[in-house]
Each structure stands twice: as structure tokens, then as C-alpha cells.
PDB file of N, CA and C in Angstrom:
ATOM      1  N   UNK A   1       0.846  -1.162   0.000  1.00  0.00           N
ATOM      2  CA  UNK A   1       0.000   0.000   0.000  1.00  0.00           C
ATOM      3  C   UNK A   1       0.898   1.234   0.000  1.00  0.00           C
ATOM      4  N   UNK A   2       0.631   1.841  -1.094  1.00  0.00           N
ATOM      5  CA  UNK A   2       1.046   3.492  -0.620  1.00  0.00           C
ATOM      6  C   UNK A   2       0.112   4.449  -0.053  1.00  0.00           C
ATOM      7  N   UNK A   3       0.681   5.438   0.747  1.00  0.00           N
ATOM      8  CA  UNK A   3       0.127   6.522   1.036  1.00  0.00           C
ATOM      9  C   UNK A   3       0.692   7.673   0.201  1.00  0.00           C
ATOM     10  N   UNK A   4       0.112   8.975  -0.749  1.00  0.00           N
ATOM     11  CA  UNK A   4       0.210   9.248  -1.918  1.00  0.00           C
ATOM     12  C   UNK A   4      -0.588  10.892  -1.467  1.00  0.00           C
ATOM     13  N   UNK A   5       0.594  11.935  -1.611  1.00  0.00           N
ATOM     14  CA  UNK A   5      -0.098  13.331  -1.734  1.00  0.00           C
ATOM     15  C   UNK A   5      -0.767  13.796  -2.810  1.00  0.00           C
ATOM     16  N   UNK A   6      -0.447  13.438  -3.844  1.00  0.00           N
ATOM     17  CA  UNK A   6      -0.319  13.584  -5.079  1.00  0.00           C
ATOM     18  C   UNK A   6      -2.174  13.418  -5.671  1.00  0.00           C
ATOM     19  N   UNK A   7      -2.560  14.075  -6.628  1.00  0.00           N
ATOM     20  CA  UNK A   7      -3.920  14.261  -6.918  1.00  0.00           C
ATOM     21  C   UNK A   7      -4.107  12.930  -7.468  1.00  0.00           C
ATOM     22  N   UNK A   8      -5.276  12.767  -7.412  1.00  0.00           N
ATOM     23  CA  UNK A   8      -5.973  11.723  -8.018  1.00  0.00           C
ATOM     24  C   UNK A   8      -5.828  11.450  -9.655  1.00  0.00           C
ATOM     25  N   UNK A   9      -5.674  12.876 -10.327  1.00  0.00           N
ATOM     26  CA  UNK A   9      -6.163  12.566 -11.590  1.00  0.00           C
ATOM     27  C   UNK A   9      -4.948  12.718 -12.217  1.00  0.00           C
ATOM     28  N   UNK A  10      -3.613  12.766 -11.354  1.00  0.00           N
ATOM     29  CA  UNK A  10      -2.465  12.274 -11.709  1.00  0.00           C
ATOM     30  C   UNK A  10      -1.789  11.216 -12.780  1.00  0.00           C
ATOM     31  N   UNK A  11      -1.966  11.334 -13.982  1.00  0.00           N
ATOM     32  CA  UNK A  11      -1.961  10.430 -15.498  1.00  0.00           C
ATOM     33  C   UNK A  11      -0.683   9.336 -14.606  1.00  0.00           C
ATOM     34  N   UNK A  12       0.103  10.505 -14.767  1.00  0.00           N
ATOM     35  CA  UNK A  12       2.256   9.482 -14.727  1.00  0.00           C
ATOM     36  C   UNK A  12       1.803   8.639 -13.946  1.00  0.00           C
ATOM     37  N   UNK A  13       1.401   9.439 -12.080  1.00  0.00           N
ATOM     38  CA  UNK A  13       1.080   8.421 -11.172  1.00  0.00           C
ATOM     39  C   UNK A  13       0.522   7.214 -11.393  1.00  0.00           C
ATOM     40  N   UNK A  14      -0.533   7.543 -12.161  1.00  0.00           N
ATOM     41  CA  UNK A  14      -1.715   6.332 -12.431  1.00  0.00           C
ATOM     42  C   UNK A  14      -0.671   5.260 -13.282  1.00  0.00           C
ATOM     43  N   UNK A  15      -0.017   5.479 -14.329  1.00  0.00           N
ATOM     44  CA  UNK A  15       0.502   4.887 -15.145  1.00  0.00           C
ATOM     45  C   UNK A  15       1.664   3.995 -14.116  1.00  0.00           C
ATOM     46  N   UNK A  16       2.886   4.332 -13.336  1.00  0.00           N
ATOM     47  CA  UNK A  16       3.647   4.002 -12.951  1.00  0.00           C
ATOM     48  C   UNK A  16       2.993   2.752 -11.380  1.00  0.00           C
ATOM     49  N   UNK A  17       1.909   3.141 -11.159  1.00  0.00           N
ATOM     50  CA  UNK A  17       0.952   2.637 -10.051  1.00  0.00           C
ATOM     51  C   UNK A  17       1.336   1.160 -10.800  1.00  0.00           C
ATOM     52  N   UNK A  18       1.488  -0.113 -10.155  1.00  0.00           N
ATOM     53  CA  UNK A  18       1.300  -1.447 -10.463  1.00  0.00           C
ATOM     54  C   UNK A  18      -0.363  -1.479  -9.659  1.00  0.00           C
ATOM     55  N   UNK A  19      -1.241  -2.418 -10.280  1.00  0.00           N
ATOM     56  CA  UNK A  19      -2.309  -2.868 -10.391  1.00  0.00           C
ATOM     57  C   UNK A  19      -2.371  -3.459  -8.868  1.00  0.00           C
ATOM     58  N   UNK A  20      -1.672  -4.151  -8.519  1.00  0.00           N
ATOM     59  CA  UNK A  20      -1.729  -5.021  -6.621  1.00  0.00           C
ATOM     60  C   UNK A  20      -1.769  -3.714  -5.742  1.00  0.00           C
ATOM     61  N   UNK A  21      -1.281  -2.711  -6.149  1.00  0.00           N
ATOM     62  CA  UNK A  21      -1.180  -1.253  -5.251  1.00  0.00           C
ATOM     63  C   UNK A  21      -2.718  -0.957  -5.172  1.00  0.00           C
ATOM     64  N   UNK A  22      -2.712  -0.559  -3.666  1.00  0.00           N
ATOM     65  CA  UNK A  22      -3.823   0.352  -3.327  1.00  0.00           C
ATOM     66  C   UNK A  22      -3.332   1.714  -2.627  1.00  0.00           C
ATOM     67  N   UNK A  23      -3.834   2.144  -3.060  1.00  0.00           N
ATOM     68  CA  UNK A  23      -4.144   3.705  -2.661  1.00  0.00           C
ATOM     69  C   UNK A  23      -4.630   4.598  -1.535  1.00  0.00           C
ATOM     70  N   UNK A  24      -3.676   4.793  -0.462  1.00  0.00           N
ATOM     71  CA  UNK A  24      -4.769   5.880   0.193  1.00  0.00           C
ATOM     72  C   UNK A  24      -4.637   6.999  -0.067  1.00  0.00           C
ATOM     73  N   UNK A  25      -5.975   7.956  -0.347  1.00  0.00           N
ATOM     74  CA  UNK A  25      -5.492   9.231  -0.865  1.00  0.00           C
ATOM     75  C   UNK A  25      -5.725  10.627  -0.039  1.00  0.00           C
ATOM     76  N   UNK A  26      -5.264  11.205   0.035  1.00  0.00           N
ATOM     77  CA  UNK A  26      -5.854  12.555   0.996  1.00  0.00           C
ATOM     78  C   UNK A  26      -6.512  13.768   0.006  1.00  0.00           C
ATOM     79  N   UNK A  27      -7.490  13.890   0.183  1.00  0.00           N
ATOM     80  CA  UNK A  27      -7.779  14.970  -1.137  1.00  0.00           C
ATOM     81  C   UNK A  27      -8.293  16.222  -0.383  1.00  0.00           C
ATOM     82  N   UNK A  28      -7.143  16.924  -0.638  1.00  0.00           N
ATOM     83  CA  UNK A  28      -7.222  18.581   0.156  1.00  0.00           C
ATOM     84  C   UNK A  28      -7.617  19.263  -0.753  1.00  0.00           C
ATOM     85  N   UNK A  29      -7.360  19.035  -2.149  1.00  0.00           N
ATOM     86  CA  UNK A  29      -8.554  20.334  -2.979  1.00  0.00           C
ATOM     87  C   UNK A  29      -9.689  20.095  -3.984  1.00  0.00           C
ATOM     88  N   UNK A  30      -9.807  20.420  -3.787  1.00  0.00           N
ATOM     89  CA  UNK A  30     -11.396  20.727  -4.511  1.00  0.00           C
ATOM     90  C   UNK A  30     -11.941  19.294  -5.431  1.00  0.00           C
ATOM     91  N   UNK A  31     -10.906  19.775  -6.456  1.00  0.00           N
ATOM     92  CA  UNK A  31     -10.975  18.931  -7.965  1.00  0.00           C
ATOM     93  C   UNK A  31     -10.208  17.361  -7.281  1.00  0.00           C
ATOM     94  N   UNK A  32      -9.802  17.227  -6.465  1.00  0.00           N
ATOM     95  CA  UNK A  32      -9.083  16.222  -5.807  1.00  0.00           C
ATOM     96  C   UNK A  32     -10.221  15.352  -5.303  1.00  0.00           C
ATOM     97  N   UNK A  33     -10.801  16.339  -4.457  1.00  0.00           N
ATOM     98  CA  UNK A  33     -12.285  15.927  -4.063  1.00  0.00           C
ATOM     99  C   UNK A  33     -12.706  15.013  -4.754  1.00  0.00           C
ATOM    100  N   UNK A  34     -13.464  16.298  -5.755  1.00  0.00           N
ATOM    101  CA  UNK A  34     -14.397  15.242  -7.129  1.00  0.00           C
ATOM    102  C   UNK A  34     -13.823  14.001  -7.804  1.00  0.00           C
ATOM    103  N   UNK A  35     -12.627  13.931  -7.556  1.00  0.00           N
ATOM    104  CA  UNK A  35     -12.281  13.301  -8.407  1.00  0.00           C
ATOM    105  C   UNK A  35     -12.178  11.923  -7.428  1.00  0.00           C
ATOM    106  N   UNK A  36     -11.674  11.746  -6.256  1.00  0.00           N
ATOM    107  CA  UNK A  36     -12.036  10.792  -5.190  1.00  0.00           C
ATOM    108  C   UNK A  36     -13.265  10.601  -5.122  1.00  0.00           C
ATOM    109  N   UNK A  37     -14.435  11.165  -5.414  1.00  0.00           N
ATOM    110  CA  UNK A  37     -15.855  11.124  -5.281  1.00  0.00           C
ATOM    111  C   UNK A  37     -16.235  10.122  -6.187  1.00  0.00           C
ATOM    112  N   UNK A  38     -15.476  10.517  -7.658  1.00  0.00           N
ATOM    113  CA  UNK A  38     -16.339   9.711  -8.902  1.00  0.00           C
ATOM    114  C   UNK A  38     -15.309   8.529  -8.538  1.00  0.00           C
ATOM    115  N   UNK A  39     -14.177   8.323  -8.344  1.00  0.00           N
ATOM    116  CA  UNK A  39     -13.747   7.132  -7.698  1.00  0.00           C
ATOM    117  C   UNK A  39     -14.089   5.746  -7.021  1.00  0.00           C
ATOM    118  N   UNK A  40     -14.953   6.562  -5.538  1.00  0.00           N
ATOM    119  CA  UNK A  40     -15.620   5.876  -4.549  1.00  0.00           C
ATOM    120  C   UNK A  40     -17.129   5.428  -5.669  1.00  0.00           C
ATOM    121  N   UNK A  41     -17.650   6.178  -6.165  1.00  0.00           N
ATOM    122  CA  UNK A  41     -18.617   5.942  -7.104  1.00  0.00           C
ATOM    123  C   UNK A  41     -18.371   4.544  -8.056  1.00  0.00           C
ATOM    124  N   UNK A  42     -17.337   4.512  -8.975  1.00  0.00           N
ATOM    125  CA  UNK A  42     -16.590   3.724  -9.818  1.00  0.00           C
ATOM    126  C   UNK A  42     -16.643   2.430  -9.168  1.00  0.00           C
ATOM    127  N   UNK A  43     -16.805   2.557  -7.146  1.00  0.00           N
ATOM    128  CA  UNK A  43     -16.570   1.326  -6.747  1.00  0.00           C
ATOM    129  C   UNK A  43     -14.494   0.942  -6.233  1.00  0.00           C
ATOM    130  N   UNK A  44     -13.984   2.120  -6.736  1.00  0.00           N
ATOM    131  CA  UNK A  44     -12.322   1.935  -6.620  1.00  0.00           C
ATOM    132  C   UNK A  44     -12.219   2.546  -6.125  1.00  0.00           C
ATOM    133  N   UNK A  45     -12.650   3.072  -4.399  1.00  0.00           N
ATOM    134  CA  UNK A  45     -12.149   4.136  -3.632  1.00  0.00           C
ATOM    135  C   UNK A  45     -13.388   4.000  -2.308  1.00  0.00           C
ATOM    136  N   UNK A  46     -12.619   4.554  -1.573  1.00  0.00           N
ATOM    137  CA  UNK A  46     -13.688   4.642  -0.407  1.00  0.00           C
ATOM    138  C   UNK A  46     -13.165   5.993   0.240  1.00  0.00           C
ATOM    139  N   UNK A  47     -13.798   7.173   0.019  1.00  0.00           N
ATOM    140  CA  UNK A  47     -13.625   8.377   0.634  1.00  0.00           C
ATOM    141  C   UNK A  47     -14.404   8.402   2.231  1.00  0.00           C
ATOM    142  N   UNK A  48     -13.633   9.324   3.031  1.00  0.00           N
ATOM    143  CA  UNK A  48     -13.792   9.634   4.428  1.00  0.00           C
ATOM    144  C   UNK A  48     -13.699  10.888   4.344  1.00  0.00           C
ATOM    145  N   UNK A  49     -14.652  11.520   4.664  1.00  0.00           N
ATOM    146  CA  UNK A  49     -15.176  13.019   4.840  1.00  0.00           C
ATOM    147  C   UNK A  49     -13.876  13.590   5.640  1.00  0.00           C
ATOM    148  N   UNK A  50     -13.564  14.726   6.013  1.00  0.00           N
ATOM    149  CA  UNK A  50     -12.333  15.227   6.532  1.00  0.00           C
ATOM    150  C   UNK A  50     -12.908  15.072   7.865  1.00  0.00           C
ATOM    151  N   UNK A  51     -14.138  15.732   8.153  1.00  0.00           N
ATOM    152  CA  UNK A  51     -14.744  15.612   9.306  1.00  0.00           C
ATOM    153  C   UNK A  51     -14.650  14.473  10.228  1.00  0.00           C
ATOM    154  N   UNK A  52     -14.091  13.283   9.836  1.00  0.00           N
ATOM    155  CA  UNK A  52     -14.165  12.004  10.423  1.00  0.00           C
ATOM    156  C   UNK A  52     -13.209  11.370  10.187  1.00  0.00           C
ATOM    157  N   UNK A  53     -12.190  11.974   9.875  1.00  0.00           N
ATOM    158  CA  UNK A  53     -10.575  11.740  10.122  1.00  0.00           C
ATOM    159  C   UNK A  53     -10.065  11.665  10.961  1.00  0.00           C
ATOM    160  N   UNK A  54     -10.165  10.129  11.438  1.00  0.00           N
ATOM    161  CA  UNK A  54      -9.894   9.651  13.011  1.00  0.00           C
ATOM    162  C   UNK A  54      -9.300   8.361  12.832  1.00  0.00           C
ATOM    163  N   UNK A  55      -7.894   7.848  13.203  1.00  0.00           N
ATOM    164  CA  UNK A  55      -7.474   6.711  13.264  1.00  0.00           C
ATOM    165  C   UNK A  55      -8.499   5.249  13.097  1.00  0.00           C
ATOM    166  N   UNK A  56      -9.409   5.166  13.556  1.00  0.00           N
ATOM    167  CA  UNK A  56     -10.603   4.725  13.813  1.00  0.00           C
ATOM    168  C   UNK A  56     -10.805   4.378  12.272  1.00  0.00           C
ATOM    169  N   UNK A  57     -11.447   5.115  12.199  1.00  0.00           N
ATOM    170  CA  UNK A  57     -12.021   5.127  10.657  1.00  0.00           C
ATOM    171  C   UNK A  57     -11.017   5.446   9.520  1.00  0.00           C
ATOM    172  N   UNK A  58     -10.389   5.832   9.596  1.00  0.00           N
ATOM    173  CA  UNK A  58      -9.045   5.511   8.553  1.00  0.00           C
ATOM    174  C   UNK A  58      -8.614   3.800   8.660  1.00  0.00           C
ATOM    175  N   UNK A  59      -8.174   3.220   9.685  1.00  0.00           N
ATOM    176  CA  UNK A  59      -8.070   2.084   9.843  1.00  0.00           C
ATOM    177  C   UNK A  59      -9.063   0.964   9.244  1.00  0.00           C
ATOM    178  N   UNK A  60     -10.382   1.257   9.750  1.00  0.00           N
ATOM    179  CA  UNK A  60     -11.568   0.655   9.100  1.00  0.00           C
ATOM    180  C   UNK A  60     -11.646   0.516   8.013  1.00  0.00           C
ATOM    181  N   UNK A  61     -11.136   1.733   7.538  1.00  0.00           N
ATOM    182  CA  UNK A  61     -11.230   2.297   5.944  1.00  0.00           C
ATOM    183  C   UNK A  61     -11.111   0.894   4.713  1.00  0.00           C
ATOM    184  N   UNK A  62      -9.408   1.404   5.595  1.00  0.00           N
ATOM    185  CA  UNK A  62      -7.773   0.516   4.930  1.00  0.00           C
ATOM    186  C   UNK A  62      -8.431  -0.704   4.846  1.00  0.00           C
ATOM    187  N   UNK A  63      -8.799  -1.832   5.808  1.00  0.00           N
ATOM    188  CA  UNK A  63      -9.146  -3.049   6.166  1.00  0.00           C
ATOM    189  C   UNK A  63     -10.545  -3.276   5.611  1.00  0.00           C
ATOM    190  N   UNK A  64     -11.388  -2.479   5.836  1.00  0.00           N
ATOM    191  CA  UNK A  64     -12.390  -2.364   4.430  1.00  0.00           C
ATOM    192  C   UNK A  64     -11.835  -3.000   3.140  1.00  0.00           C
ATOM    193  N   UNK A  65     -11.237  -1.786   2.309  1.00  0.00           N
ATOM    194  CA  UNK A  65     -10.567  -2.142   1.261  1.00  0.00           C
ATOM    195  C   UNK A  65      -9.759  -3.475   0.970  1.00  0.00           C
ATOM    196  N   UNK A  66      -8.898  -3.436   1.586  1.00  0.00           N
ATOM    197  CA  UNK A  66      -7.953  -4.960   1.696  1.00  0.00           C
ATOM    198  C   UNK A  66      -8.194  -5.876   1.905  1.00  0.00           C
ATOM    199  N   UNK A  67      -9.118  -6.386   2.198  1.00  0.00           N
ATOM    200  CA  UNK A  67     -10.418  -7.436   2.266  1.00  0.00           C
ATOM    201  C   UNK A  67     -11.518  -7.608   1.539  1.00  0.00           C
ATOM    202  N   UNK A  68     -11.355  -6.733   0.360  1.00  0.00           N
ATOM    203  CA  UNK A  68     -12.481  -6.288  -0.033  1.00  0.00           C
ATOM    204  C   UNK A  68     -11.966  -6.366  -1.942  1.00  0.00           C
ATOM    205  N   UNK A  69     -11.964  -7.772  -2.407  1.00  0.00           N
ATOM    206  CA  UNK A  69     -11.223  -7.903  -3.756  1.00  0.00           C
ATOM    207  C   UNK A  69     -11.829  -6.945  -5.330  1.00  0.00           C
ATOM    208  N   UNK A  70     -13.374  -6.592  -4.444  1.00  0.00           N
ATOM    209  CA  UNK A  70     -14.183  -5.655  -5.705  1.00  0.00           C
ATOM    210  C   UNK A  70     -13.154  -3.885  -5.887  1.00  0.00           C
ATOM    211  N   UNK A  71     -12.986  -3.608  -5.013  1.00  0.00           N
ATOM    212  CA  UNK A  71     -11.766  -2.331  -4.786  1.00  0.00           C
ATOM    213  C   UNK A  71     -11.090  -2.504  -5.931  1.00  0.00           C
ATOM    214  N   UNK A  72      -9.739  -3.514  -5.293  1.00  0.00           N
ATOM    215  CA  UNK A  72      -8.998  -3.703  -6.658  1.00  0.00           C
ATOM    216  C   UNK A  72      -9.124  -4.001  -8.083  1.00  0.00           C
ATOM    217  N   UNK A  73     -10.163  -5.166  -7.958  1.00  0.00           N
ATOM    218  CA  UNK A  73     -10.868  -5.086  -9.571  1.00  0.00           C
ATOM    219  C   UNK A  73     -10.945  -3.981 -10.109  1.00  0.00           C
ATOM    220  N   UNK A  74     -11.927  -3.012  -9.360  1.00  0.00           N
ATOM    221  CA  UNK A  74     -12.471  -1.800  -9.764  1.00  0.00           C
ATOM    222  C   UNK A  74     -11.321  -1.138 -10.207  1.00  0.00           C
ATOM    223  N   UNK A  75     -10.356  -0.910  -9.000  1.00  0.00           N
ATOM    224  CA  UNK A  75      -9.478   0.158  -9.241  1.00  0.00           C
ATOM    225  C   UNK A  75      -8.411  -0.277 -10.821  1.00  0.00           C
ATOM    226  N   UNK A  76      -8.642  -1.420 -11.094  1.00  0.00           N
ATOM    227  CA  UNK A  76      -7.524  -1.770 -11.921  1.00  0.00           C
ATOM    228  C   UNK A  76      -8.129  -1.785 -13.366  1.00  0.00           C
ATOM    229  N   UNK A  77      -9.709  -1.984 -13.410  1.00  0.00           N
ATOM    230  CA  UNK A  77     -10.595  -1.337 -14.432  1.00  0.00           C
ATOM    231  C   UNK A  77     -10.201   0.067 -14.687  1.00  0.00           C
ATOM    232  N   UNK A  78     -10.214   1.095 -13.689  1.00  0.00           N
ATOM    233  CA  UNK A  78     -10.279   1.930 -13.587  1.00  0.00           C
ATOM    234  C   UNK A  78      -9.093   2.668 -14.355  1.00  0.00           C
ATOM    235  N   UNK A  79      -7.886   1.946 -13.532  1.00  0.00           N
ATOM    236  CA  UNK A  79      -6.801   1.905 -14.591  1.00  0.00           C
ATOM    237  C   UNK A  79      -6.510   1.972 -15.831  1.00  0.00           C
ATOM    238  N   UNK A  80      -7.204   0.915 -16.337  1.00  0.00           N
ATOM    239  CA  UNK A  80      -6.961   0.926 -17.701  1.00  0.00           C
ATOM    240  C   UNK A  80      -7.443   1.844 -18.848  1.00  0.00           C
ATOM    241  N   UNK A  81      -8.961   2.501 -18.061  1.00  0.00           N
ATOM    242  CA  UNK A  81      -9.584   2.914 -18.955  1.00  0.00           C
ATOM    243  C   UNK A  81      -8.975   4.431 -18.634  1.00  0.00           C
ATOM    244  N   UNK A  82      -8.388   4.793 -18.018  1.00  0.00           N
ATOM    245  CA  UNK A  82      -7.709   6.305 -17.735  1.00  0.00           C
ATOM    246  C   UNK A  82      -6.411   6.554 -18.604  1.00  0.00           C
ATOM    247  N   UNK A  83      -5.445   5.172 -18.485  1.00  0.00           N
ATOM    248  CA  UNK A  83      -4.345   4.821 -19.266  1.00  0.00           C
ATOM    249  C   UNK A  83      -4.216   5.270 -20.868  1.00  0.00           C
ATOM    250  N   UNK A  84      -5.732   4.737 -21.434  1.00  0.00           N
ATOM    251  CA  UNK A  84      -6.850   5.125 -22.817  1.00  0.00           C
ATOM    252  C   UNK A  84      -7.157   6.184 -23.095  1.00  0.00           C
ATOM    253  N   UNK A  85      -7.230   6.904 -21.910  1.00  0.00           N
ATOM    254  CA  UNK A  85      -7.983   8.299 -22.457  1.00  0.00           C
ATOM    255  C   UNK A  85      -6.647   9.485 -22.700  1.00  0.00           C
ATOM    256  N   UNK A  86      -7.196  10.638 -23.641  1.00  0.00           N
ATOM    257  CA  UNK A  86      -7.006  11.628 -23.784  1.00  0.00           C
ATOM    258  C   UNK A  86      -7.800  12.752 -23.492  1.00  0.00           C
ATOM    259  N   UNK A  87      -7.244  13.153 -22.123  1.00  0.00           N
ATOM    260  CA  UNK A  87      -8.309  13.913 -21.152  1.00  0.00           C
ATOM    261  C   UNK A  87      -8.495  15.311 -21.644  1.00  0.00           C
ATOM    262  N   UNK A  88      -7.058  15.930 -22.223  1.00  0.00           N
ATOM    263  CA  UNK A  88      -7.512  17.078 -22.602  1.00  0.00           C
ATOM    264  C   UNK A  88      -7.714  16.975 -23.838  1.00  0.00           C
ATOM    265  N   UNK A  89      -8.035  16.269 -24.886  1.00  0.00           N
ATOM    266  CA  UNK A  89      -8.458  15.859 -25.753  1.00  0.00           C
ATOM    267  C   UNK A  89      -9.899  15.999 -25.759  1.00  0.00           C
ATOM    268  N   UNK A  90     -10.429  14.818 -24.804  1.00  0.00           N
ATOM    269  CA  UNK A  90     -11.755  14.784 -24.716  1.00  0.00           C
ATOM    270  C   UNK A  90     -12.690  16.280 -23.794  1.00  0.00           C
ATOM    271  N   UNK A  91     -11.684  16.857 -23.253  1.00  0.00           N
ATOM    272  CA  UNK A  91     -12.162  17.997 -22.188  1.00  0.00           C
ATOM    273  C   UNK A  91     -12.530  19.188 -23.305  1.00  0.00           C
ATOM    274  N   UNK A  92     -11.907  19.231 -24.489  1.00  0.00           N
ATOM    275  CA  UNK A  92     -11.567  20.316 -25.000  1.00  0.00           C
ATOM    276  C   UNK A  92     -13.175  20.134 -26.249  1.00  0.00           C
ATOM    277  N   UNK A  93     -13.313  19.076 -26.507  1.00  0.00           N
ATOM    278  CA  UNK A  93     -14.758  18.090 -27.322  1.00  0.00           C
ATOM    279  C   UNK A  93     -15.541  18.378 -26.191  1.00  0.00           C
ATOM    280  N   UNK A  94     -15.817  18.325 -25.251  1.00  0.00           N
ATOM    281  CA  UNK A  94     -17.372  19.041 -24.616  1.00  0.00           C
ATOM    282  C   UNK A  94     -16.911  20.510 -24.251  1.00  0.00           C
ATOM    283  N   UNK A  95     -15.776  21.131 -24.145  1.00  0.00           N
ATOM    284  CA  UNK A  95     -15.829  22.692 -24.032  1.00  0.00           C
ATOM    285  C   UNK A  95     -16.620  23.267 -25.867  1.00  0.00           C
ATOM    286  N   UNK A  96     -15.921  22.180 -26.926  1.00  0.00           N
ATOM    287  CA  UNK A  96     -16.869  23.039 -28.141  1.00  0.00           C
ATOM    288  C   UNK A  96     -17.756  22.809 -28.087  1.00  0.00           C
ATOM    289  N   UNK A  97     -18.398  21.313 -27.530  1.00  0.00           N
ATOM    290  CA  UNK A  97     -20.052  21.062 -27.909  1.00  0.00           C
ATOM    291  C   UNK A  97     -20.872  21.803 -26.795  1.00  0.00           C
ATOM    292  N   UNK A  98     -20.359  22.585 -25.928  1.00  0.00           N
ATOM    293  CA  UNK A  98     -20.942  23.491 -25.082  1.00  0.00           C
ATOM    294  C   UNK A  98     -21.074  24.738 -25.883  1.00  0.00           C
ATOM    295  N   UNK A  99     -20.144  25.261 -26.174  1.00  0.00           N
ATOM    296  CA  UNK A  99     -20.368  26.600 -27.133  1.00  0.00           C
ATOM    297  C   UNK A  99     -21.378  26.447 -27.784  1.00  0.00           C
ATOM    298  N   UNK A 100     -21.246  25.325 -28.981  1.00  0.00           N
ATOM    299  CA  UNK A 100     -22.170  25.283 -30.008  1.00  0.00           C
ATOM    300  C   UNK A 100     -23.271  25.045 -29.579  1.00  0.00           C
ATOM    301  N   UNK A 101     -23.685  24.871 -28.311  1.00  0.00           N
ATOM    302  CA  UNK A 101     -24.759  24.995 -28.179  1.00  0.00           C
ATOM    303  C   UNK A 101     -25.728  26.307 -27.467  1.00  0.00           C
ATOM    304  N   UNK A 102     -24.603  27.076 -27.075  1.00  0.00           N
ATOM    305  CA  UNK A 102     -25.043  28.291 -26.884  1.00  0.00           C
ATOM    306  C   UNK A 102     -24.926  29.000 -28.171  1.00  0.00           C
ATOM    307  N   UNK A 103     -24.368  28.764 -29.534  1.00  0.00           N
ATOM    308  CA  UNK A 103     -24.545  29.542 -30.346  1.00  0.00           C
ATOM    309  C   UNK A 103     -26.262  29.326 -31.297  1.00  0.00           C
TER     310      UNK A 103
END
């Protein structure tokens, strides 16, 4: 397991990550957030509100996860299909199909 400052939507990270690795992540901003959000969503993440950042439940968390073989599946799905993408590629294809639709 690593523990990892580094944002979520971190491409290199993701890429250099081996697949048996799990992740704990701390997400102090914003877009870090969301992006741990659609994560836990995906099924490859289990976010803990800051509010409840307590040994306790961090621990739970961890042992949750690591016991828990749908995580890694997920996360290693998850993997691949991020590995695939061209984010600012595809980011830049709904910034025009937004325009054009205000035009």
C-alpha cells in the first residue's frame, strides 16, 4: 500500500501505479475531491469526509478495502480505462459542444 499526496487525476502516477497497489489518498482540494468522489462511485475508492478523520475510521477504511477484492478489480478497471484516455483531448470536445450549443 502506498500513502500518496499527489492528486488523483495524476496520469504518470496512475501509469507508474502497479495494479496489486492500493491507494490511500488525501484529497485537500477541490478537484481532488471530485475526483475521489467519482472514484468511490466507480466502486475503486472509499472516501472519508475530513470531518471524520480519526485513526478509527481511517483504519476501518484501509481493512475495508484490503479485504475487499471488488476495490482492486475496480481500481484496476479503472486503470486501464484512464491509461486510454485523452483527457484534454476529450475535455476540449465538450468545451466546443458546449459553445455550439449556446450559439
Amino acid at each position: 500500500m502506498r500513502i500518496s499526496p499527489f492528486a488523483t487525476e495524476d496520469r504518470e502516477l496512475c501509469k507508474q501505479r502497479q495494479p496489486r497497489e492500493l491507494l490511500v489518498e488525501i484529497a485537500l482540494q477541490p478537484e481532488q475531491q471530485m475526483n475521489l468522489d467519482h472514484m468511490e462511485e466507480y466502486g475503486a475508492a472509499l472516501r472519508i469526509p475530513c470531518k471524520k478523520w480519526r485513526s478509527a475510521a481511517i483504519r476501518n477504511a484501509v481493512c475495508l478495502i484490503l479485504h475487499n477484492d471488488s476495490y482492486k478489480e475496480n481500481a484496476q478497471a479503472l486503470m486501464k480505462k484512464i491509461i486510454g484516455m485523452d483527457g484534454g483531448k476529450e475535455a476540449a470536445a465538450i468545451i466546443w459542444e458546449k459553445i455550439n450549443d449556446l450559439l
